[in-house]
Protein backbone atom coordinates (compact mmCIF):
# COMPACT_ATOMS: atom_id res chain seq x y z
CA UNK A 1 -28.43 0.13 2.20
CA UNK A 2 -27.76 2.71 -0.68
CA UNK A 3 -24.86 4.54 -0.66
CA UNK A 4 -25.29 8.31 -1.06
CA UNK A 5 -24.05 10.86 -3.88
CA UNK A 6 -21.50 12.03 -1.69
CA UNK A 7 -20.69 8.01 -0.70
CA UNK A 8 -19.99 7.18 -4.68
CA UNK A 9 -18.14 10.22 -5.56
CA UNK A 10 -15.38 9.56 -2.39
CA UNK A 11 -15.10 6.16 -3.66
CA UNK A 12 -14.85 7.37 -7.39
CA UNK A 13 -12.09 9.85 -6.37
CA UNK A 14 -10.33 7.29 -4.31
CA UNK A 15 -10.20 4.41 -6.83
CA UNK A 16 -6.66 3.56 -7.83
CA UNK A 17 -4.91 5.94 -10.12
CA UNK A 18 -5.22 3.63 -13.60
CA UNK A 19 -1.38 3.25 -15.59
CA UNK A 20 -0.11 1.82 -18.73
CA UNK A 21 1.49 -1.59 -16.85
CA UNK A 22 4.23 -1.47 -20.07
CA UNK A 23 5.42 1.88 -19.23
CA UNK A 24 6.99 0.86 -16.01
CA UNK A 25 9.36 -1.70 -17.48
CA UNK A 26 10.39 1.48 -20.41
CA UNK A 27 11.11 3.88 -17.99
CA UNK A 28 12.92 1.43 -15.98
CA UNK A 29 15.35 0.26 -19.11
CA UNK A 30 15.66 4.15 -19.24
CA UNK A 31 16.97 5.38 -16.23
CA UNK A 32 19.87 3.09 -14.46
CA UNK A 33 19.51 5.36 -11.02
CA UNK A 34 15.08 4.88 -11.25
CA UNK A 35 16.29 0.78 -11.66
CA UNK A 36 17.77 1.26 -8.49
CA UNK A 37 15.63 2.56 -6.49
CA UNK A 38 12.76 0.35 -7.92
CA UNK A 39 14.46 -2.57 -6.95
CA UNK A 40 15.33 -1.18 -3.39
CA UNK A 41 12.05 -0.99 -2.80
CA UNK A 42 10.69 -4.30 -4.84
CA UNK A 43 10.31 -6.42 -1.93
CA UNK A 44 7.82 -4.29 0.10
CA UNK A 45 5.72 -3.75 -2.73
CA UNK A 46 5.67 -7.45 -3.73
CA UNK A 47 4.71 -7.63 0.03
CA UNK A 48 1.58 -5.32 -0.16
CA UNK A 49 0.33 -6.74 -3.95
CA UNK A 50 -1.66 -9.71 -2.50
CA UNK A 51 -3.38 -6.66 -0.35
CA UNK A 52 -4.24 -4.76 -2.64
CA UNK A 53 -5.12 -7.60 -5.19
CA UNK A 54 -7.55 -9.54 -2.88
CA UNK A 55 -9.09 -6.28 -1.95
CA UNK A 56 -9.80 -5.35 -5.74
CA UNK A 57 -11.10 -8.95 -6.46
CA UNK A 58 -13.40 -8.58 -3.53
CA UNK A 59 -14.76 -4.84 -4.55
CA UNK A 60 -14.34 -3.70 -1.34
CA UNK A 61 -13.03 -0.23 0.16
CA UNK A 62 -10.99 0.20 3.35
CA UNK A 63 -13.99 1.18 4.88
CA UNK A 64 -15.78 -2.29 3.92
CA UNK A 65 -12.68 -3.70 4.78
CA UNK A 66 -12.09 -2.12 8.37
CA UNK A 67 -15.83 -2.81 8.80
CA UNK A 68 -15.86 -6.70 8.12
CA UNK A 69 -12.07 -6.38 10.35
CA UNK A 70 -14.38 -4.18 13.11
CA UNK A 71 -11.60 -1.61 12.71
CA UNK A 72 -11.43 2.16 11.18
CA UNK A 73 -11.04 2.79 7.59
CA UNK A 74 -7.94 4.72 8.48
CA UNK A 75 -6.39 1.52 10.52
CA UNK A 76 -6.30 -0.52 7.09
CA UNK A 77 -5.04 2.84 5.09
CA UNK A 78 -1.98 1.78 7.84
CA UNK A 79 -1.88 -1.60 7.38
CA UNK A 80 -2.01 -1.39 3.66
CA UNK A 81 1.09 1.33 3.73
CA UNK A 82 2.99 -0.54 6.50
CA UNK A 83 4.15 -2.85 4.00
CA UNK A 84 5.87 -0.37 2.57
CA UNK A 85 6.68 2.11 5.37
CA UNK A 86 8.53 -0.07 7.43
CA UNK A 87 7.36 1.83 10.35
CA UNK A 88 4.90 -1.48 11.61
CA UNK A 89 5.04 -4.85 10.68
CA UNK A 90 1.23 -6.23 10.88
CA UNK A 91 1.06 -9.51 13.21
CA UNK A 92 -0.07 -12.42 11.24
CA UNK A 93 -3.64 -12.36 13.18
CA UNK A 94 -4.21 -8.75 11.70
CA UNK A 95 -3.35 -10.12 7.96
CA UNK A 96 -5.62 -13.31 8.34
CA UNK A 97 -8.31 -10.88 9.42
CA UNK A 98 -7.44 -8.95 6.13
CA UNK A 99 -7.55 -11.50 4.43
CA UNK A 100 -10.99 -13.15 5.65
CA UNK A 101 -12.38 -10.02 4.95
CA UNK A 102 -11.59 -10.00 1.68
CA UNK A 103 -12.66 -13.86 1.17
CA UNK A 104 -9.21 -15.28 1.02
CA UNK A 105 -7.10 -17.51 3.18
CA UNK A 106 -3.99 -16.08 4.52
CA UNK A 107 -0.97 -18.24 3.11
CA UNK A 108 2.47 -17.61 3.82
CA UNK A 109 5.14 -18.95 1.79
CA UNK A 110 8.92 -18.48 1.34
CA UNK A 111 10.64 -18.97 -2.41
C-alpha cells in the first residue's frame, strides 16, 4: 500500500535529529559538570541503543513497529523512552517482541 503525502512528511519530520558524533566527546572534555551528568545517565542510554539501532537497520517506524508488535505507535514511543525514564521497566516478552519485529533475536548479556 502507498503511503500518502501527509504519511511521508510525518515520517520525514520525525526522523532522528542528525549530529556531528565527534562533537559529543568535545563538549564533554569541555564541561566537567555536562561529564557528569552524561555519565549519570550512560547506562540507560546504552540500554535503549540496541532499540533504536535494530529499529534503524530494519527501516521501520514505531508505527511499523507497534503494528508487527499488534500494539499502538504510542506504546513503543513508551517502551523506547522507558529505558531511559525509569518510570517502567519492559518485561523481557515485550523486548523479544521488539526485537522480532525488527528481525533480531533478543540477547541478553552481562559484561
Amino acid at each position: 500500500m502507498a503511503k500518502t503525502r501527509w504519511q511521508k512528511e510525518w515520517e520525514e519530520r520525525h526522523d532522528p535529529v542528525p549530529h556531528d558524533d565527534d562533537k559529543v566527546p568535545r563538549q564533554l572534555a569541555a564541561d566537567p559538570e555536562l561529564k557528569a551528568a552524561y555519565e549519570a545517565v550512560e547506562p540507560e542510554f546504552e540500554a535503549l541503543d540496541p532499540l533504536l539501532r535494530a529499529r534503524k537497520e530494519a527501516g521501520l517506524t514505531q508505527a511499523q513497529i507497534a503494528a508487527r508488535m499488534g500494539t499502538t505507535a504510542s506504546a513503543v514511543a513508551r517502551l523506547e523512552g522507558s529505558l531511559i525514564s525509569e518510570k517502567h521497566s519492559p518485561s523481557i516478552s515485550t523486548l523479544r517482541k521488539y526485537a522480532a519485529a525488527c528481525g533480531k533475536t533478543l540477547r541478553i548479556s552481562f559484561v
